[in-house]
Every structure is written in C-alpha cells, then in structure tokens.
N, C-alpha and C. Protein backbone atom coordinates (compact mmCIF):
# COMPACT_ATOMS: atom_id res chain seq x y z
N UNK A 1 38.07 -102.11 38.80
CA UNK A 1 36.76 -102.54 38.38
C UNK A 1 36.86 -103.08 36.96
N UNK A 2 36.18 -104.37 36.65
CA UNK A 2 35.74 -104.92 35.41
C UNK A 2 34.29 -104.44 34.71
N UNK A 3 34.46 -104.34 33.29
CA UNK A 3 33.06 -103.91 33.27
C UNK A 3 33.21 -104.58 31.30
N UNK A 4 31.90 -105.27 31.38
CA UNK A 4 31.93 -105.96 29.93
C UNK A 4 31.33 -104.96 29.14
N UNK A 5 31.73 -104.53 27.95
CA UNK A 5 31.23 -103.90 26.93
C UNK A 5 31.20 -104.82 25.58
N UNK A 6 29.79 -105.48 25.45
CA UNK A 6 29.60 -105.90 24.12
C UNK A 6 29.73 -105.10 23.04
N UNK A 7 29.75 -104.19 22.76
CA UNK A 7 29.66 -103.14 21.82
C UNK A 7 31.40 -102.62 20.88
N UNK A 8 32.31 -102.89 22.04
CA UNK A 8 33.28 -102.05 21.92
C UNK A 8 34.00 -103.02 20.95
N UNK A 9 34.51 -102.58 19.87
CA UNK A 9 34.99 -103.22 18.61
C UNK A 9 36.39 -103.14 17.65
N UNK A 10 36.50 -101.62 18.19
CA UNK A 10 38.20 -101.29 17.70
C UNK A 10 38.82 -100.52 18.70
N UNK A 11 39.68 -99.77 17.93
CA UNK A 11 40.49 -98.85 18.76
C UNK A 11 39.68 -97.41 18.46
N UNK A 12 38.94 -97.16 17.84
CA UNK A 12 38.66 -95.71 18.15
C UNK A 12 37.77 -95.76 19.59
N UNK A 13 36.68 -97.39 19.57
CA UNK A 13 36.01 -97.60 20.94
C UNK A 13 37.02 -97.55 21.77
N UNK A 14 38.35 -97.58 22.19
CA UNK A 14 38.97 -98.26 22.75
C UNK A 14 39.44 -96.37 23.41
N UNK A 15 39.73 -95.72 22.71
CA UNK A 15 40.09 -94.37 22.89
C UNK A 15 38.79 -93.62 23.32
N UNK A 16 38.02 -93.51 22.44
CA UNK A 16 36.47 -92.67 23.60
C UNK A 16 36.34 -93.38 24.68
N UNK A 17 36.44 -94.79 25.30
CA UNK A 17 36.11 -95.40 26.24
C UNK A 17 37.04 -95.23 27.19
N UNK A 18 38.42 -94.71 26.95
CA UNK A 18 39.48 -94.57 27.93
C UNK A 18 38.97 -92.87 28.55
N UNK A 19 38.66 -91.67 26.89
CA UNK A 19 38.72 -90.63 27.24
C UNK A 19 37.75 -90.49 28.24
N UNK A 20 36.58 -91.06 28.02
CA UNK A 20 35.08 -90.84 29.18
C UNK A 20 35.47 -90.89 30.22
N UNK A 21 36.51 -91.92 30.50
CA UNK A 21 36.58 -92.47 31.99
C UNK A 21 37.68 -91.76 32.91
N UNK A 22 38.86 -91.25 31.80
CA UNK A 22 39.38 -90.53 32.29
C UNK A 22 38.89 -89.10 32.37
N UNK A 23 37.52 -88.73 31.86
CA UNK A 23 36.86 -87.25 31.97
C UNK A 23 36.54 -86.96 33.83
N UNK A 24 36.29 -88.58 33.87
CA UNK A 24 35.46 -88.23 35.60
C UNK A 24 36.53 -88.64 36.25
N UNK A 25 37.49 -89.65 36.04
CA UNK A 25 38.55 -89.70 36.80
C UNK A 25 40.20 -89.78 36.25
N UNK A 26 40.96 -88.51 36.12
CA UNK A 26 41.79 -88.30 35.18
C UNK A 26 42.95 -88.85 35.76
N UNK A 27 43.15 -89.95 36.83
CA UNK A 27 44.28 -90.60 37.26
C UNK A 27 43.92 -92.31 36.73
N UNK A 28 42.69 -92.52 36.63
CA UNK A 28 42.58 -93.92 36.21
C UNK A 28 43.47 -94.10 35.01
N UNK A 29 43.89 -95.90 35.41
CA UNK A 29 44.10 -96.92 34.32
C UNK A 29 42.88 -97.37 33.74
N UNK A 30 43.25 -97.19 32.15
CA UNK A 30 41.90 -98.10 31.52
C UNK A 30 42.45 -99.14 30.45
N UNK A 31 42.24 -100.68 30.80
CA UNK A 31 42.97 -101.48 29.97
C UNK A 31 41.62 -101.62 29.12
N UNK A 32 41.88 -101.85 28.25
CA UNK A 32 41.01 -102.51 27.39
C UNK A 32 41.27 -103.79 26.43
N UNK A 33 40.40 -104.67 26.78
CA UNK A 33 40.62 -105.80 25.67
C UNK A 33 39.42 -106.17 24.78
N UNK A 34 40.10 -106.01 23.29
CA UNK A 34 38.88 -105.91 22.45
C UNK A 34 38.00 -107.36 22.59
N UNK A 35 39.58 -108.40 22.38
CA UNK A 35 38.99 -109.93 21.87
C UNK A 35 37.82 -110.61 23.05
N UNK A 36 38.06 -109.93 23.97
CA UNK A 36 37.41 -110.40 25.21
C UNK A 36 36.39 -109.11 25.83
N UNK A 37 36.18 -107.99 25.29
CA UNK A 37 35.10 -106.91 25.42
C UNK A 37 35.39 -106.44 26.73
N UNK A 38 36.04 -106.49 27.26
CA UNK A 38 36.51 -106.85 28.81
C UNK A 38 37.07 -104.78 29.07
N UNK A 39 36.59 -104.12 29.49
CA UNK A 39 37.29 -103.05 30.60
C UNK A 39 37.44 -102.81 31.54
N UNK A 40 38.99 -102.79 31.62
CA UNK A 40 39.62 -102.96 33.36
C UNK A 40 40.29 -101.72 33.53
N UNK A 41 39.10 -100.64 34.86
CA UNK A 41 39.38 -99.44 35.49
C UNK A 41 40.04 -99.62 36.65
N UNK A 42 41.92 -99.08 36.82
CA UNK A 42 42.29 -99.13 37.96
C UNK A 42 43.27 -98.24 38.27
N UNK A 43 43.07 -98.04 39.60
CA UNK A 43 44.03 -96.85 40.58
C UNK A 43 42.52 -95.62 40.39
N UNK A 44 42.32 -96.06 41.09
CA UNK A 44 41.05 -94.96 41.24
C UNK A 44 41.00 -94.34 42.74
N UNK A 45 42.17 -94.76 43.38
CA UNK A 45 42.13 -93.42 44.82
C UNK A 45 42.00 -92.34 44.54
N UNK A 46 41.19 -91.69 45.25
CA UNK A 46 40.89 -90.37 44.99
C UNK A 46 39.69 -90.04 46.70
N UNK A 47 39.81 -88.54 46.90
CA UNK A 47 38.84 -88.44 47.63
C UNK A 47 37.61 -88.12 47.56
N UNK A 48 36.97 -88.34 46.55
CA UNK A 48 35.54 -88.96 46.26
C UNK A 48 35.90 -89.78 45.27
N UNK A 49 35.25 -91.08 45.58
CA UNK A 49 35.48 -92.27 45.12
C UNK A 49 34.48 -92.04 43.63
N UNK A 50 34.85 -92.84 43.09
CA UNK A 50 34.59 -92.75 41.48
C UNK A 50 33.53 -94.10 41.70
N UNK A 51 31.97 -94.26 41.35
CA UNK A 51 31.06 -95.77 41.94
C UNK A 51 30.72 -96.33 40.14
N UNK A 52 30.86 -97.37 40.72
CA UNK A 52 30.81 -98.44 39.38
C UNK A 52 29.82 -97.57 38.28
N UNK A 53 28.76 -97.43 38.94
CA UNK A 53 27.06 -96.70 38.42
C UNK A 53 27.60 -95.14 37.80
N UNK A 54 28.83 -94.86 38.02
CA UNK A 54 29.14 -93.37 37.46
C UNK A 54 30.15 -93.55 36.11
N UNK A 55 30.85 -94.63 36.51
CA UNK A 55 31.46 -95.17 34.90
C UNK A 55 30.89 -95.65 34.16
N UNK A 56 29.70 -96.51 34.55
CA UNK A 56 28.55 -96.61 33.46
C UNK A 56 27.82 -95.56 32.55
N UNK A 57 27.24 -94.65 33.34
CA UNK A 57 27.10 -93.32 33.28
C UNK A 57 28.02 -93.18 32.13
N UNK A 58 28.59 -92.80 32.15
CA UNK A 58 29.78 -92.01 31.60
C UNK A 58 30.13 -93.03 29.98
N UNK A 59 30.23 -94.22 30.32
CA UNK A 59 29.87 -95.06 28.68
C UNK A 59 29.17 -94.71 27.99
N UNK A 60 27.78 -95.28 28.88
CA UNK A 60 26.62 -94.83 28.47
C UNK A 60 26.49 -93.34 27.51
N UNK A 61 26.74 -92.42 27.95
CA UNK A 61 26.79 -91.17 27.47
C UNK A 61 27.73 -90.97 26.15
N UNK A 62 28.35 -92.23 26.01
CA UNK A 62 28.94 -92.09 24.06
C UNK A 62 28.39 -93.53 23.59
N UNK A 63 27.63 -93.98 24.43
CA UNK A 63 27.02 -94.80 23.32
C UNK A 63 27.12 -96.21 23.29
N UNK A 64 28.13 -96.66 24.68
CA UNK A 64 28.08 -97.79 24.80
C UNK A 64 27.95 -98.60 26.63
N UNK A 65 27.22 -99.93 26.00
CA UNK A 65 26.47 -100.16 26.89
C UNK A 65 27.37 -100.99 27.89
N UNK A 66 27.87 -100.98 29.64
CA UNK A 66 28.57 -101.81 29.51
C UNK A 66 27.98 -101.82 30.93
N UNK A 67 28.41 -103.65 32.14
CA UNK A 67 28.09 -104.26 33.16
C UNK A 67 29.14 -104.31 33.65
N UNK A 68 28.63 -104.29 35.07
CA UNK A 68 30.15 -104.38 35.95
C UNK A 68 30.15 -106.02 36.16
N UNK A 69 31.36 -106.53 35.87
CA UNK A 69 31.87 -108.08 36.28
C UNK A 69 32.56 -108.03 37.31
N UNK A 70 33.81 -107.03 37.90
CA UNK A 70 33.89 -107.35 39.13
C UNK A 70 34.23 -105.60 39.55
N UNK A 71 33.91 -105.49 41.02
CA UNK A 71 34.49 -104.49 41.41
C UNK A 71 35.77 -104.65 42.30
N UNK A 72 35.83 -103.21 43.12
CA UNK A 72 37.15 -103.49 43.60
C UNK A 72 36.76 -104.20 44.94
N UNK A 73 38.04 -104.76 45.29
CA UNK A 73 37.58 -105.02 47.03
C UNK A 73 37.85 -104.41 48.04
C-alpha cells in the first residue's frame, strides 16, 4: 500500500511513522520517501489482514495526516 503524507518532513517523521505501523503490523516493510511524501507499506501477510483505514488510524494517532494512493492488488 501507498499512502501520501504531506506532513512528513525528516527522519524523526520517518521513524514514528515506521514505529506506528510496525505497532499494528510488526512484519511490515515501511519505505519512506521524504522528497516525494510518499509511504510504501509492504509484506503485510498475515492472518488478519492489516486495512488501509487501520494504517491511517494508526498515523493519525501521532499526528500525521496521510491518503491511500494505491493499495494492494
């Protein structure tokens, strides 16, 4: 999953935004690219699926605001 975060600006965003995501799902990849605001969540098998609306959630909850651009297929 892609998800744009206007907000996210350095590397400390770059580290709370990995830790959140790995709080709800502690096998995810989280790339992050600052120059492009761009976060890319992947390897998220698991048996309850991790939904776009719960990684938002989970931004949301330190403070930053972010949209899903693509999900998985």
């Amino acid at each position: 999953m892609k998800f744009h975060v206007p907000d996210m600006t350095c590397n400390h965003c770059v580290q709370s935004i990995s830790t959140a995501v790995q709080s709800i799902q502690p096998e995810a990849v989280v790339v992050c690219d600052l120059t492009q605001h761009m976060v890319e969540i992947g390897d998220l098998a698991q048996a309850v699926p991790v939904t776009p609306e719960q990684l938002i959630e989970a931004l949301d909850g330190i403070g930053f605001e972010a949209t899903l651009v693509q999900a998985n297929a």
